[in-house]
N, C-alpha and C. Protein backbone atom coordinates (compact mmCIF):
# COMPACT_ATOMS: atom_id res chain seq x y z
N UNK A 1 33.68 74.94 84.18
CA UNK A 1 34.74 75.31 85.09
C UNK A 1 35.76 76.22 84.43
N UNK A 2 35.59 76.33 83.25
CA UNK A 2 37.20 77.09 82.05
C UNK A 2 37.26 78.47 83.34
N UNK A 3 36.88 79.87 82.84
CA UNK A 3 37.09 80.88 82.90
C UNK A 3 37.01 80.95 84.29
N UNK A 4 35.94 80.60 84.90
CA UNK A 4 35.36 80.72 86.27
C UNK A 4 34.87 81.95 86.57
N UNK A 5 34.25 82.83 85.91
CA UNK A 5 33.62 84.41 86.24
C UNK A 5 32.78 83.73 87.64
N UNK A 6 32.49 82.67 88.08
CA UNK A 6 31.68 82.48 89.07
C UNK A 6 32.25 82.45 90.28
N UNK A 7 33.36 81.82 90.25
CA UNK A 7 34.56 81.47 91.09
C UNK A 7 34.77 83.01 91.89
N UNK A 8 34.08 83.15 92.76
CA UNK A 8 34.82 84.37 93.90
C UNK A 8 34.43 85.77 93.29
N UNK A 9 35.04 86.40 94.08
CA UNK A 9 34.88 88.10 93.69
C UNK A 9 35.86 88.68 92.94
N UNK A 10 35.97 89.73 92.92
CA UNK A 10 37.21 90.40 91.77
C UNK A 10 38.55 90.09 91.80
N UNK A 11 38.98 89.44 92.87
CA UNK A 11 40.01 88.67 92.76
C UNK A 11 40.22 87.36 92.75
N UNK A 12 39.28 86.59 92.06
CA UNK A 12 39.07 85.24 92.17
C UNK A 12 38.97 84.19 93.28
N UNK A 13 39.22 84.99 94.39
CA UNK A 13 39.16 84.63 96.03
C UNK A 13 37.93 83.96 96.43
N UNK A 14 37.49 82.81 96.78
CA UNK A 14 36.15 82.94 97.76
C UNK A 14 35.89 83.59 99.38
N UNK A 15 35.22 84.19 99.37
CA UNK A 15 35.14 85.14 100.13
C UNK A 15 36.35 86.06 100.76
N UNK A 16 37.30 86.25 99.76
CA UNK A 16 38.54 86.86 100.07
C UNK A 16 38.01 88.76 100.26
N UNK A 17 38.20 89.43 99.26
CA UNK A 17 37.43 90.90 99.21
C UNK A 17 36.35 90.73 98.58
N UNK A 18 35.62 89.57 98.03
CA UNK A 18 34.04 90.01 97.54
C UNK A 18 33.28 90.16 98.43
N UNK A 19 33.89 89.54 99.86
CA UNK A 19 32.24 89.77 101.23
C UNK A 19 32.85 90.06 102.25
N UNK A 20 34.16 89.93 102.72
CA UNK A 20 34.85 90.39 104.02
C UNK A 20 35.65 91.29 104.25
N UNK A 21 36.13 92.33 102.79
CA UNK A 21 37.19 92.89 103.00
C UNK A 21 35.92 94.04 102.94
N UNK A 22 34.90 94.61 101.84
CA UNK A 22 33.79 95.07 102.32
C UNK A 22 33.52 95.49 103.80
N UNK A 23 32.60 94.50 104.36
CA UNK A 23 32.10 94.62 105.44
C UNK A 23 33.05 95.32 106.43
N UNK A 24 34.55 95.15 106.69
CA UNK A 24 35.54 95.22 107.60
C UNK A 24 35.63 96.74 107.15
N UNK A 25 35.85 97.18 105.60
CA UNK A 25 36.17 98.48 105.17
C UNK A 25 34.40 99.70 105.63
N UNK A 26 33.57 98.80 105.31
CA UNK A 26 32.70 99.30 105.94
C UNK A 26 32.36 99.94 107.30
N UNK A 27 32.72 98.96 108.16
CA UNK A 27 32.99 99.11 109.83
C UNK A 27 34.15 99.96 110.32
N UNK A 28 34.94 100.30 109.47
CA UNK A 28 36.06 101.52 109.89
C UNK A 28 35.31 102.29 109.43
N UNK A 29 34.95 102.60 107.88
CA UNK A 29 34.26 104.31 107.42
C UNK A 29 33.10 104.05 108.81
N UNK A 30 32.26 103.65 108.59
CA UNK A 30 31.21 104.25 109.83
C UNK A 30 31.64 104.01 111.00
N UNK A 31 32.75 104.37 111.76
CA UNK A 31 33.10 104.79 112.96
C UNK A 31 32.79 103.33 113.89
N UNK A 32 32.53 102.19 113.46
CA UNK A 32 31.81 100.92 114.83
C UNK A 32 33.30 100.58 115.70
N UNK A 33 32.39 100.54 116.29
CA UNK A 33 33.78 100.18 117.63
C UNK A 33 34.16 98.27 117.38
N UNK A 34 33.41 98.05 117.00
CA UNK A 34 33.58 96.22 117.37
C UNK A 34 34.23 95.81 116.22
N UNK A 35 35.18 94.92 116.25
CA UNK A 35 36.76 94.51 115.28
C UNK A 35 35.80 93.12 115.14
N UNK A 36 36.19 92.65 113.90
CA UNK A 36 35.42 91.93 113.06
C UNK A 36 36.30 90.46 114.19
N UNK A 37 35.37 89.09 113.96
CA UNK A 37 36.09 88.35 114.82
C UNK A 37 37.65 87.56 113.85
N UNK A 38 37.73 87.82 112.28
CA UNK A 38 38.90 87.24 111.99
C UNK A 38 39.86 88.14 111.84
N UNK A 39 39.74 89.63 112.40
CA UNK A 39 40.95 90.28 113.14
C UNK A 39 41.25 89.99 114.86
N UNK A 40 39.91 89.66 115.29
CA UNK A 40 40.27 90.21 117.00
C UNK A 40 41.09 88.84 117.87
N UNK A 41 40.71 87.53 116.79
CA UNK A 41 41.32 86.40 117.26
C UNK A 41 42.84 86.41 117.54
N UNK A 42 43.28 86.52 115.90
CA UNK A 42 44.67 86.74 115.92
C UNK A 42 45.50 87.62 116.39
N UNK A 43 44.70 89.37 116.76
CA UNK A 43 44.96 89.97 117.54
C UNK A 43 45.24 89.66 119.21
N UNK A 44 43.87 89.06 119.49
CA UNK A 44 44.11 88.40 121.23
C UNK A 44 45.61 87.42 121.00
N UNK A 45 45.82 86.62 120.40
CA UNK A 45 46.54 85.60 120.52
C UNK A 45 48.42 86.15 121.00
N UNK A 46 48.48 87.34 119.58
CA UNK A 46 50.08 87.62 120.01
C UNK A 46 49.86 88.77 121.06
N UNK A 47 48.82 89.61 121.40
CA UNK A 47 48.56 90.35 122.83
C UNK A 47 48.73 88.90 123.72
N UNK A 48 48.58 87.97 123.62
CA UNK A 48 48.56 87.12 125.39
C UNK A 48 49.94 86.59 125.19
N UNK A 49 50.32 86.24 124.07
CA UNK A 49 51.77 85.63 123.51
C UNK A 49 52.73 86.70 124.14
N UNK A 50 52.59 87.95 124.23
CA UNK A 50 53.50 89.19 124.45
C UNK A 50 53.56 89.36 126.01
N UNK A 51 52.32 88.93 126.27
CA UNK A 51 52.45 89.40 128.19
C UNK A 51 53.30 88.68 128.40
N UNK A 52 53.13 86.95 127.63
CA UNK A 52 54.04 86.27 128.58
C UNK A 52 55.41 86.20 128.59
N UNK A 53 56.00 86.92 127.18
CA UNK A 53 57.17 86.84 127.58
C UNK A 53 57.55 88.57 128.13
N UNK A 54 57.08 89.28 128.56
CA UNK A 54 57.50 90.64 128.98
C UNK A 54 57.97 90.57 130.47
N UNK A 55 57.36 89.38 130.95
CA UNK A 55 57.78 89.53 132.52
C UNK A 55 59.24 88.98 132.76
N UNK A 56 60.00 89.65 133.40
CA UNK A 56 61.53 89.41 133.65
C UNK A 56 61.29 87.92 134.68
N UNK A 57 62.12 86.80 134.01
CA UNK A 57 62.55 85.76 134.98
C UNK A 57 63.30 86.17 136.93
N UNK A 58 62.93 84.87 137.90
CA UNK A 58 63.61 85.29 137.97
C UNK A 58 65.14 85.13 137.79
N UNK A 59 66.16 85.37 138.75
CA UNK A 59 67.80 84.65 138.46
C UNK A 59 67.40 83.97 139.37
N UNK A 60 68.29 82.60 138.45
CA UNK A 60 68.02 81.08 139.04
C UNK A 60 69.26 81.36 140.45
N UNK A 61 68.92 80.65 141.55
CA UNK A 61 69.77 80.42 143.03
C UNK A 61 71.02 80.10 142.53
N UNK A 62 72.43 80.58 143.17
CA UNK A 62 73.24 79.86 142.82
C UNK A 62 73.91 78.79 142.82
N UNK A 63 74.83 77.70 142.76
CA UNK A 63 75.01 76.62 143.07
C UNK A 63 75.50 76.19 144.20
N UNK A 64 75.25 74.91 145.00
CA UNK A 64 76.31 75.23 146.08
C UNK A 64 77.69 75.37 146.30
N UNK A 65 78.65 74.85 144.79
CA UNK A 65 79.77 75.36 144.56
C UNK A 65 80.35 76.67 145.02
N UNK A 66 78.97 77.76 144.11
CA UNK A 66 79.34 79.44 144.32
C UNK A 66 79.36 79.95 145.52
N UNK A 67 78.11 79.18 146.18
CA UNK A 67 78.08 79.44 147.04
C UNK A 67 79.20 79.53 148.52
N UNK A 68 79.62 78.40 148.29
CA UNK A 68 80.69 77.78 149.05
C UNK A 68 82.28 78.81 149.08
N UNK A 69 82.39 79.02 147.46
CA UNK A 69 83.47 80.30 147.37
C UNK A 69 83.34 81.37 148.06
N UNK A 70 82.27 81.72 148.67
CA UNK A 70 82.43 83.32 149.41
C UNK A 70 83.33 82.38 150.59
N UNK A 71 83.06 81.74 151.05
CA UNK A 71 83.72 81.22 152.62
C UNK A 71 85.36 81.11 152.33
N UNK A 72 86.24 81.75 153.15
CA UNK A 72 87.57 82.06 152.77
C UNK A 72 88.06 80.80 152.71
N UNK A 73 89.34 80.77 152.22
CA UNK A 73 89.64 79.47 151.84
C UNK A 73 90.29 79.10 153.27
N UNK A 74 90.48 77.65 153.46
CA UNK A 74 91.27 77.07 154.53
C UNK A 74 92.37 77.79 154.73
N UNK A 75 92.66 77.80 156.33
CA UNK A 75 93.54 78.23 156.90
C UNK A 75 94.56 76.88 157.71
N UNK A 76 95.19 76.04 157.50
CA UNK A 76 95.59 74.71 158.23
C UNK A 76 96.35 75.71 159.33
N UNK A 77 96.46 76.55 159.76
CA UNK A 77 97.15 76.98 161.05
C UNK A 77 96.19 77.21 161.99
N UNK A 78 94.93 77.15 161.71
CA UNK A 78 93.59 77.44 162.89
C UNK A 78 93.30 76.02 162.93
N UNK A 79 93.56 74.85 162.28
CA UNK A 79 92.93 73.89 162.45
C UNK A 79 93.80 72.90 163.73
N UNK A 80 92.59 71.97 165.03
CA UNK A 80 93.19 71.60 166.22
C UNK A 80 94.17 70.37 165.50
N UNK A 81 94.76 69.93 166.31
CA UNK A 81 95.90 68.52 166.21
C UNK A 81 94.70 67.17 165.73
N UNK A 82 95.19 66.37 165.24
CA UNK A 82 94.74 65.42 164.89
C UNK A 82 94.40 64.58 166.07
N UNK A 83 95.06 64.51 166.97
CA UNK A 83 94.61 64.13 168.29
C UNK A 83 93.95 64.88 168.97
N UNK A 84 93.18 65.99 168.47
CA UNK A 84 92.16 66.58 169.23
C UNK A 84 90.98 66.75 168.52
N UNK A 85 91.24 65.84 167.41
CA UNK A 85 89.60 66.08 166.51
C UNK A 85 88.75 66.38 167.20
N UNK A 86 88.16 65.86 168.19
CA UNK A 86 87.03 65.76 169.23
C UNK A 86 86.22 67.31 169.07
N UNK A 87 88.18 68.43 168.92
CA UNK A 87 87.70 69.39 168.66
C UNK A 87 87.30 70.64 167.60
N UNK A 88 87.29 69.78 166.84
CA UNK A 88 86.41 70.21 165.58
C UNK A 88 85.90 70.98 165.24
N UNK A 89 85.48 72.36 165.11
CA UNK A 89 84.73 73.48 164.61
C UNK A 89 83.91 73.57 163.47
N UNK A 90 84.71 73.10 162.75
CA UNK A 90 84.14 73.15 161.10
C UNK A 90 83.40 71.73 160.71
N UNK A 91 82.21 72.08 159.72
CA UNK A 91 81.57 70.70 159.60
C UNK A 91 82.47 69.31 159.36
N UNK A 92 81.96 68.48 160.21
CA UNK A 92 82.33 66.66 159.85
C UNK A 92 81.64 66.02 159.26
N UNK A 93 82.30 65.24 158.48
CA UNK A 93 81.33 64.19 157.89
C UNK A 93 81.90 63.01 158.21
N UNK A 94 80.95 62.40 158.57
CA UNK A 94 81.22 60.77 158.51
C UNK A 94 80.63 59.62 157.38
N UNK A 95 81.63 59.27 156.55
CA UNK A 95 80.99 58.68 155.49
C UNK A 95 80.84 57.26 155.82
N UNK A 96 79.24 56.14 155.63
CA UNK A 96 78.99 55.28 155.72
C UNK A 96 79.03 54.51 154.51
N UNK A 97 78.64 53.30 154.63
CA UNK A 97 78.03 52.26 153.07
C UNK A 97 76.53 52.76 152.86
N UNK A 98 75.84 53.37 153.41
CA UNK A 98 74.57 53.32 152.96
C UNK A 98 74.25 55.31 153.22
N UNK A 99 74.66 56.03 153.92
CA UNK A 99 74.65 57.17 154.01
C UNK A 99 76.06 57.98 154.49
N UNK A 100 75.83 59.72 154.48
CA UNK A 100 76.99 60.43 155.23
C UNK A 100 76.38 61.20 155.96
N UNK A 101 77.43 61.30 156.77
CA UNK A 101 76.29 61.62 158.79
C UNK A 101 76.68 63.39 158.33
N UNK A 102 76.31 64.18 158.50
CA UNK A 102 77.17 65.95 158.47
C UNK A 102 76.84 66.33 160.07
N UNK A 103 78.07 66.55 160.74
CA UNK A 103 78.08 66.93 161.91
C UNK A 103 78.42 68.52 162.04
N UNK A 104 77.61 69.28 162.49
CA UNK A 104 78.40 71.22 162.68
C UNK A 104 78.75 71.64 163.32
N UNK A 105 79.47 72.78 163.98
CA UNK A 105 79.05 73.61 164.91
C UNK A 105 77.79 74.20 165.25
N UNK A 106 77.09 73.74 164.19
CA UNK A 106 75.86 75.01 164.35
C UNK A 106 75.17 74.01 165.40
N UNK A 107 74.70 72.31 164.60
CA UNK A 107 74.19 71.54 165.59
C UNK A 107 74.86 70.60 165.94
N UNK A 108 75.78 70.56 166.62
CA UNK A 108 77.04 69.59 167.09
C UNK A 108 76.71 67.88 167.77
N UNK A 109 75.35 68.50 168.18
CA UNK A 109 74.82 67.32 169.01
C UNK A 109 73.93 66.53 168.07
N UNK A 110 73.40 67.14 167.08
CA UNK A 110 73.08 66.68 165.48
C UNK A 110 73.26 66.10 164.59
N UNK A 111 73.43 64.96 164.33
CA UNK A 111 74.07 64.29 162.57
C UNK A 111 72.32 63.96 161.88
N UNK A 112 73.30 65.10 161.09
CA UNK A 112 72.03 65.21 160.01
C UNK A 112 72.80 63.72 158.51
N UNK A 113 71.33 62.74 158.39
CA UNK A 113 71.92 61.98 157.35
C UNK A 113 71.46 62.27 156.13
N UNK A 114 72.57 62.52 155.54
CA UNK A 114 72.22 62.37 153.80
C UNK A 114 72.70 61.50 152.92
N UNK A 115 72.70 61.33 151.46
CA UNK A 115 73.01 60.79 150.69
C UNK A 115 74.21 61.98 149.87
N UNK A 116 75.39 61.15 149.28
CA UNK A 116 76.34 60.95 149.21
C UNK A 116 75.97 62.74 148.51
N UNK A 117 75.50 62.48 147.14
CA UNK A 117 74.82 63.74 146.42
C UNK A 117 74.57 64.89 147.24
N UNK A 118 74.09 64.69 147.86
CA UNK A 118 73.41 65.66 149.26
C UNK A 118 74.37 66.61 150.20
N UNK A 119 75.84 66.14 150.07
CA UNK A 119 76.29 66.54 150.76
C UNK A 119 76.85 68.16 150.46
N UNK A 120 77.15 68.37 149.43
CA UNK A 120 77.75 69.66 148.69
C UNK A 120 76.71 71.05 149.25
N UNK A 121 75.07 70.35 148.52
CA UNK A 121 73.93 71.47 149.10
C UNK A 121 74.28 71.68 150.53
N UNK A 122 73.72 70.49 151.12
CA UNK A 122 73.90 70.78 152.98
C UNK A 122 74.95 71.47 152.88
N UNK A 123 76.07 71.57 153.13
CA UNK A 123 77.30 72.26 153.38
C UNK A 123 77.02 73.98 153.24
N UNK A 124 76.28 73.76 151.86
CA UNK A 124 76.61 75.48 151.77
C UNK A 124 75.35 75.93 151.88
N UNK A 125 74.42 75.33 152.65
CA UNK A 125 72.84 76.12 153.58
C UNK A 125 73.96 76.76 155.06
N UNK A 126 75.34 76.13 155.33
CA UNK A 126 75.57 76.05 156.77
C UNK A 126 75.81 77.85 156.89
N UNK A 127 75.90 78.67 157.66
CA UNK A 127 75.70 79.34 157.94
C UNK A 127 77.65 79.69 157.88
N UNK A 128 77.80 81.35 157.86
CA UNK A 128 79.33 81.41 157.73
C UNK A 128 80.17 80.95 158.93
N UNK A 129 79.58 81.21 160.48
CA UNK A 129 79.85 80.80 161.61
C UNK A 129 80.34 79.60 161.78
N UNK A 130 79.98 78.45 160.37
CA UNK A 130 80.26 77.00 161.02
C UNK A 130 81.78 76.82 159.88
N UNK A 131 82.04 77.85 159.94
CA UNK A 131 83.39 77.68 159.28
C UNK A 131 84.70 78.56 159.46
N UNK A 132 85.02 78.18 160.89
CA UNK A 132 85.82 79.31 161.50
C UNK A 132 87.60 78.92 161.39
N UNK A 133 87.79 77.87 160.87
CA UNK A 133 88.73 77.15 159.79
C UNK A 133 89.09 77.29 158.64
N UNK A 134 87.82 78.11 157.86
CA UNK A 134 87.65 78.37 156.10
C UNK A 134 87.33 77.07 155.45
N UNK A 135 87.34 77.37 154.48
CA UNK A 135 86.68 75.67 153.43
C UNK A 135 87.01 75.14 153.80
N UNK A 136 86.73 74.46 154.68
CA UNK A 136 87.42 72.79 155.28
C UNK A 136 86.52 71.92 155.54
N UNK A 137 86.53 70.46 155.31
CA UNK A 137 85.79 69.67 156.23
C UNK A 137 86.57 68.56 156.71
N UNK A 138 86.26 68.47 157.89
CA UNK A 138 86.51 67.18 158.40
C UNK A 138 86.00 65.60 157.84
N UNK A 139 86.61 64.89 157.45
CA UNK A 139 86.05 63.31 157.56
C UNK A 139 86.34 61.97 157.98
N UNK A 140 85.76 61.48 158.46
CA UNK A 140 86.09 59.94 159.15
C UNK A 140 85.09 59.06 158.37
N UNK A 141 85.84 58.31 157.45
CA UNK A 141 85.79 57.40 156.66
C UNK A 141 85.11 55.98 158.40
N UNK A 142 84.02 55.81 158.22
CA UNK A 142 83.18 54.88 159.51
C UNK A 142 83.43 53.21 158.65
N UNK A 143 84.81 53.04 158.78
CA UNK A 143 84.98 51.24 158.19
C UNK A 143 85.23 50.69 159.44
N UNK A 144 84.64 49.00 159.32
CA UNK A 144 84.25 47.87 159.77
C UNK A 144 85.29 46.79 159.35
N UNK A 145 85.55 46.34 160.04
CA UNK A 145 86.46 45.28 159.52
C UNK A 145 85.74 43.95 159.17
N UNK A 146 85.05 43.95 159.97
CA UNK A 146 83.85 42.80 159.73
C UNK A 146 82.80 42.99 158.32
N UNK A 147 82.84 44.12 157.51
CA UNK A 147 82.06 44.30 156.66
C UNK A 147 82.19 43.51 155.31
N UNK A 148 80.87 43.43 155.09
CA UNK A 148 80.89 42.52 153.61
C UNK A 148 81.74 43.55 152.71
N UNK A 149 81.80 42.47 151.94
CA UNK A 149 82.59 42.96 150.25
C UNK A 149 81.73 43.94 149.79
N UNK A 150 80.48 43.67 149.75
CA UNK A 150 79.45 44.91 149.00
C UNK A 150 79.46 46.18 150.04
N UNK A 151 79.44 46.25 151.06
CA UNK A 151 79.05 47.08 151.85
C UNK A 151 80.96 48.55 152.13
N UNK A 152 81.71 47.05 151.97
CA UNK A 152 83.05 48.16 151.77
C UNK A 152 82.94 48.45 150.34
N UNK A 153 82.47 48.33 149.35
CA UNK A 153 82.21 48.71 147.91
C UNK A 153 81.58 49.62 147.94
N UNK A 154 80.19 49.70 148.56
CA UNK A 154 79.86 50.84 148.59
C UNK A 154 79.89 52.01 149.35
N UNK A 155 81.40 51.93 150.61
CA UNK A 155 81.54 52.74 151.36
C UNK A 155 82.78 53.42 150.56
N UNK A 156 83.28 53.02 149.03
CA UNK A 156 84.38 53.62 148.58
C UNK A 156 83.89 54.08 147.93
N UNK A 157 82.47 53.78 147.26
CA UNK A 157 81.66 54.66 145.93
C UNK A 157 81.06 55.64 146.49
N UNK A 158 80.90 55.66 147.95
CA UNK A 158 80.57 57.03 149.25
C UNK A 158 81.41 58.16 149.05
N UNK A 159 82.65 57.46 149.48
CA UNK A 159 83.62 58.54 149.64
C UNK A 159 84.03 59.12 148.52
N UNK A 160 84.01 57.97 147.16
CA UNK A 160 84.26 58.81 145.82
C UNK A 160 83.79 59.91 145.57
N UNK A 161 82.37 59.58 145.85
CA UNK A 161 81.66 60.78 145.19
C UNK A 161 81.57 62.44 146.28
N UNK A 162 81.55 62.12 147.47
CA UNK A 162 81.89 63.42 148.51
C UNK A 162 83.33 63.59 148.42
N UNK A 163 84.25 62.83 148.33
CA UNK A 163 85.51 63.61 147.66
C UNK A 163 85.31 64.33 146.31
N UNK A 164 85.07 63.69 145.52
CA UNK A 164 85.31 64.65 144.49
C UNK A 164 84.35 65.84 143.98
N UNK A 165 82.79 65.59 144.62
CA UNK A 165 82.32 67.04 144.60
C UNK A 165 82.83 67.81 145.75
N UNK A 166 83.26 67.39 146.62
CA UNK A 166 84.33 68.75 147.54
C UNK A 166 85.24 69.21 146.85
N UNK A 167 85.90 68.32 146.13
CA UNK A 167 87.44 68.97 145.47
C UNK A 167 86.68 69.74 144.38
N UNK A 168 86.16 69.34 143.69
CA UNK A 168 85.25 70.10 142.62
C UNK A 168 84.49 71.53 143.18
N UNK A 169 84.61 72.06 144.43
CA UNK A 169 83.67 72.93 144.31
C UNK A 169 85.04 73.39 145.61
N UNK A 170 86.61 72.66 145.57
CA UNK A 170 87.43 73.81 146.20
C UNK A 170 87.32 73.57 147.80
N UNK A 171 86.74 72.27 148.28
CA UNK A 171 86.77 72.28 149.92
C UNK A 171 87.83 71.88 150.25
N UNK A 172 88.72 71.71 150.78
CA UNK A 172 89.64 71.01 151.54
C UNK A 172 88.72 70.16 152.10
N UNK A 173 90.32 68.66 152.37
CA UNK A 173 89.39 67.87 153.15
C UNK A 173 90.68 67.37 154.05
N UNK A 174 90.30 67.01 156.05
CA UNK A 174 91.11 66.99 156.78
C UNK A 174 90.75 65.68 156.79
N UNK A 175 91.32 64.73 156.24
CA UNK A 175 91.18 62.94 156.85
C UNK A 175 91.06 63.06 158.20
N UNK A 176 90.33 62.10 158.75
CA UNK A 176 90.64 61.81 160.38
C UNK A 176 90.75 60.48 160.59
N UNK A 177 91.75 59.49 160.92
CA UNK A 177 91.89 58.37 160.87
C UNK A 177 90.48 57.29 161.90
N UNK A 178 90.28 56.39 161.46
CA UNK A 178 89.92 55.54 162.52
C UNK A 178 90.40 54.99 163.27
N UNK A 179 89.66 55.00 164.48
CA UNK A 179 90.46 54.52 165.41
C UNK A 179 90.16 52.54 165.76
């Protein structure tokens, strides 16, 4: 094993340039079209690696926050008397213990139910028409006097959370008392 004259080709390599750098130098001088396969591998690999990042993303949708900002801000001088809620323009919500109803102009005769989370998106799919008030929404807090302890618990962890992603994303909100 000392010297190793056996050990590889002129650079002590096994099969480093004693049999592959040859053959490859060979295949360029005589003109062959076909790339040896331990160039064309590593070649294919960063060619498919490259397509994929060349294609432009696209831009992600915006939030319904941003969304919500194009709609001018509240105007409380267009909005009806508190004794005329009935007449309402701008979306209502009615918050429950187990869901929140979203009432519109667009579909008035409609309560669409969602979950508490839910409500921010819905709002800003609504079309600019259902907001002829500006950022506003209406809400009527739907309490029971008869309701369990859990059920008014979770009609305040309702309203927590649709209050404060409204205030968070800039809605006004018009209380409407129960009656």
């Amino acid at each position: 094993m000392g010297g190793g004259a056996d050990l590889g080709g002129e650079d002590r390599r096994s099969c480093g340039g004693a049999v592959i750098f040859p053959v490859w130098r060979r295949r360029l001088q005589s003109g062959s079209r076909s790339i040896p396969v331990f160039i064309s591998i590593p070649v294919f690999i960063i060619v498919a690696s490259l397509g994929g990042c060349s294609r432009p993303s696209a831009p992600a949708p915006p939030d319904a926050a941003t969304v919500l900002q194009s709609i001018a801000a509240a105007n409380p001088a267009k909005y009806p008397s508190l004794h005329e809620a009935k007449h309402w323009s701008n979306p209502y919500l009615v918050i429950r213990a187990d869901r929140v109803g979203l009432l519109s102009g667009v579909a008035a005769n409609e309560e669409q139910l969602l979950k508490p989370g839910e409500v921010l998106n819905a709002l800003a799919q609504l079309p600019a028409s259902a907001w002829p008030y500006g950022r506003v929404v209406a809400i009527l807090m739907d309490e029971n006097p008869t309701s369990s302890e859990q059920e008014k618990v979770a009609l305040r962890r309702n309203r927590g959370i649709v209050e404060g992603d409204l205030r968070g994303a800039q809605v006004a909100i018009q209380w409407i008392p129960s009656s």
